[in-house]
C-alpha atoms as a PDB file:
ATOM      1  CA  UNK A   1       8.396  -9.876   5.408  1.00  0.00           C
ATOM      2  CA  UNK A   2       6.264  -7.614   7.617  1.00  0.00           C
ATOM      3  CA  UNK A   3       6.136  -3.750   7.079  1.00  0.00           C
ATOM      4  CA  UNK A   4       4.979  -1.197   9.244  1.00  0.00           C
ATOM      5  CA  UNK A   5       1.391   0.408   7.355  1.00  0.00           C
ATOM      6  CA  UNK A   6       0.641   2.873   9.951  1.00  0.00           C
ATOM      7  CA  UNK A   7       0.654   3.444  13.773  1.00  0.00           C
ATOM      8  CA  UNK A   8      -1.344   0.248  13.867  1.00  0.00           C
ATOM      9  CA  UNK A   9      -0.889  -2.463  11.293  1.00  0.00           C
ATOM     10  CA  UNK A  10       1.715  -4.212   9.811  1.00  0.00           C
ATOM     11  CA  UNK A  11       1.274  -5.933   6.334  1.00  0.00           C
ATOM     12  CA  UNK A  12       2.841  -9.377   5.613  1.00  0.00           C
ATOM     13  CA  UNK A  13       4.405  -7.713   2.161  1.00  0.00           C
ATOM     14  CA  UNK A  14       5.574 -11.240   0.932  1.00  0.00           C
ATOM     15  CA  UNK A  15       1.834 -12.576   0.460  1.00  0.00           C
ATOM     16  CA  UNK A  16       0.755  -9.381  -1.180  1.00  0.00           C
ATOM     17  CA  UNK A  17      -0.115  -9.573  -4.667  1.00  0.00           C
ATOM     18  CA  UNK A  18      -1.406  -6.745  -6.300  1.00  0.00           C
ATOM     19  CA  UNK A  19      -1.664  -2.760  -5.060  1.00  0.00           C
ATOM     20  CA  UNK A  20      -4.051  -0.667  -6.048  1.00  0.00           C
ATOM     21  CA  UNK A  21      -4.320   3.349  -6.213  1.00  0.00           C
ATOM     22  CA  UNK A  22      -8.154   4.111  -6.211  1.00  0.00           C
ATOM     23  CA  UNK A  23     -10.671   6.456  -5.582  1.00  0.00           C
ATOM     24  CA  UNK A  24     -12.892   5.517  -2.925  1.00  0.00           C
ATOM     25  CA  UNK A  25     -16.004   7.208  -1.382  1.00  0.00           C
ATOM     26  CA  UNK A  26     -13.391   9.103   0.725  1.00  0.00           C
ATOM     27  CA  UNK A  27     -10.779   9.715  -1.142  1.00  0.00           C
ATOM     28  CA  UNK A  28      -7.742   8.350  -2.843  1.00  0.00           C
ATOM     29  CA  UNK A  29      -5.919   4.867  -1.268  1.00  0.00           C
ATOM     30  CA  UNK A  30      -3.740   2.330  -1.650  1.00  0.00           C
ATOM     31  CA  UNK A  31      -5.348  -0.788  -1.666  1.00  0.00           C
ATOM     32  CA  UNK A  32      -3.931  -3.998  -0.762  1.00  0.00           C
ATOM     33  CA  UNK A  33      -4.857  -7.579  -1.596  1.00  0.00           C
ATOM     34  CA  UNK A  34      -4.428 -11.465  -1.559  1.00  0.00           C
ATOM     35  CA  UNK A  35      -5.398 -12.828  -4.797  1.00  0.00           C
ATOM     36  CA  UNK A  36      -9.021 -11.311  -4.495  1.00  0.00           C
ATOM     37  CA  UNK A  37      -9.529 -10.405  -0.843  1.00  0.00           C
ATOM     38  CA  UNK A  38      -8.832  -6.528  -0.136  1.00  0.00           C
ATOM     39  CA  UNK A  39      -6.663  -7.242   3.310  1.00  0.00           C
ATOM     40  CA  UNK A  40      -5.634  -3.545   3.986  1.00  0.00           C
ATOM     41  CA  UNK A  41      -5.816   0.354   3.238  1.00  0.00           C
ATOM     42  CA  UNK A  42      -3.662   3.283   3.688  1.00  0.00           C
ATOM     43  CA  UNK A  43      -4.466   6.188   5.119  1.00  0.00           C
ATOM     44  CA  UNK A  44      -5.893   8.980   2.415  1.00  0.00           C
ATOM     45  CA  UNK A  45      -4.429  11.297   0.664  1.00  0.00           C
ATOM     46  CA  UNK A  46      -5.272  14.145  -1.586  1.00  0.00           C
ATOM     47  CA  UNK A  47      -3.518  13.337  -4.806  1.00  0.00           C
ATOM     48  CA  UNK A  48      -2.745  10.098  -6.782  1.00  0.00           C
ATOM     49  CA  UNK A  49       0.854  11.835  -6.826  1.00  0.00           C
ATOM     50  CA  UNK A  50       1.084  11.654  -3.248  1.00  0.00           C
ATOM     51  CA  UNK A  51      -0.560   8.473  -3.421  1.00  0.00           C
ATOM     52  CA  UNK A  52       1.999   6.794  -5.515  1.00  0.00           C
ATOM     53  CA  UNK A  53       4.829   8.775  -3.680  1.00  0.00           C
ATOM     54  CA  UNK A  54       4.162   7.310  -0.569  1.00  0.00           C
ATOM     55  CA  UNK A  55       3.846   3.821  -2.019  1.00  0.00           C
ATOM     56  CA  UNK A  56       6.873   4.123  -3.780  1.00  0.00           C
ATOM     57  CA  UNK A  57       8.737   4.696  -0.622  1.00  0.00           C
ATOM     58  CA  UNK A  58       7.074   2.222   1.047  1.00  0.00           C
ATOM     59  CA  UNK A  59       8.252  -0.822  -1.554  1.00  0.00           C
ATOM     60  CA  UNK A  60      11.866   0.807  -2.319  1.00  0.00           C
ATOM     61  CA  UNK A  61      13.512  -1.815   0.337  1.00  0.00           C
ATOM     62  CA  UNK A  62      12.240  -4.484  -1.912  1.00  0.00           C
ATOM     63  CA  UNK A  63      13.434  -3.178  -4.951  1.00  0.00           C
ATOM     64  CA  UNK A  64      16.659  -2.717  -3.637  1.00  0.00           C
ATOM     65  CA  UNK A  65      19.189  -4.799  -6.086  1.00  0.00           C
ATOM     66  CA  UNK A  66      21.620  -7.591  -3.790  1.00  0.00           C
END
């Protein structure tokens, strides 16, 4: 299943395996990877709240219970 990242990339969510919030040299992301291979990151953001906030929103139609 595809999701819309930003204005320019959509991420195949279903071959994602592991997120990651991280400072990076500048600033905080979510990172995104296939087994080992970083395949994506988000835009920045100020805060690991915000951060995790926007990630959370971005994943809550997959953890929607049928």
């Amino acid at each position: 299943m595809f999701i819309k990242l930003n204005e320019r990339v959509y991420l195949n969510f279903s071959k994602i395996t592991r997120a990651k919030i991280d400072h990076v040299e500048d600033g905080i992301r979510v990172r995104f990877y296939e087994g080992q291979d970083q395949v994506a990151k988000s835009k920045r953001f100020d805060s690991i709240e915000d951060a995790t906030k926007w990630f959370e929103e971005l994943v809550k139609p997959f953890n929607k219970q049928a």
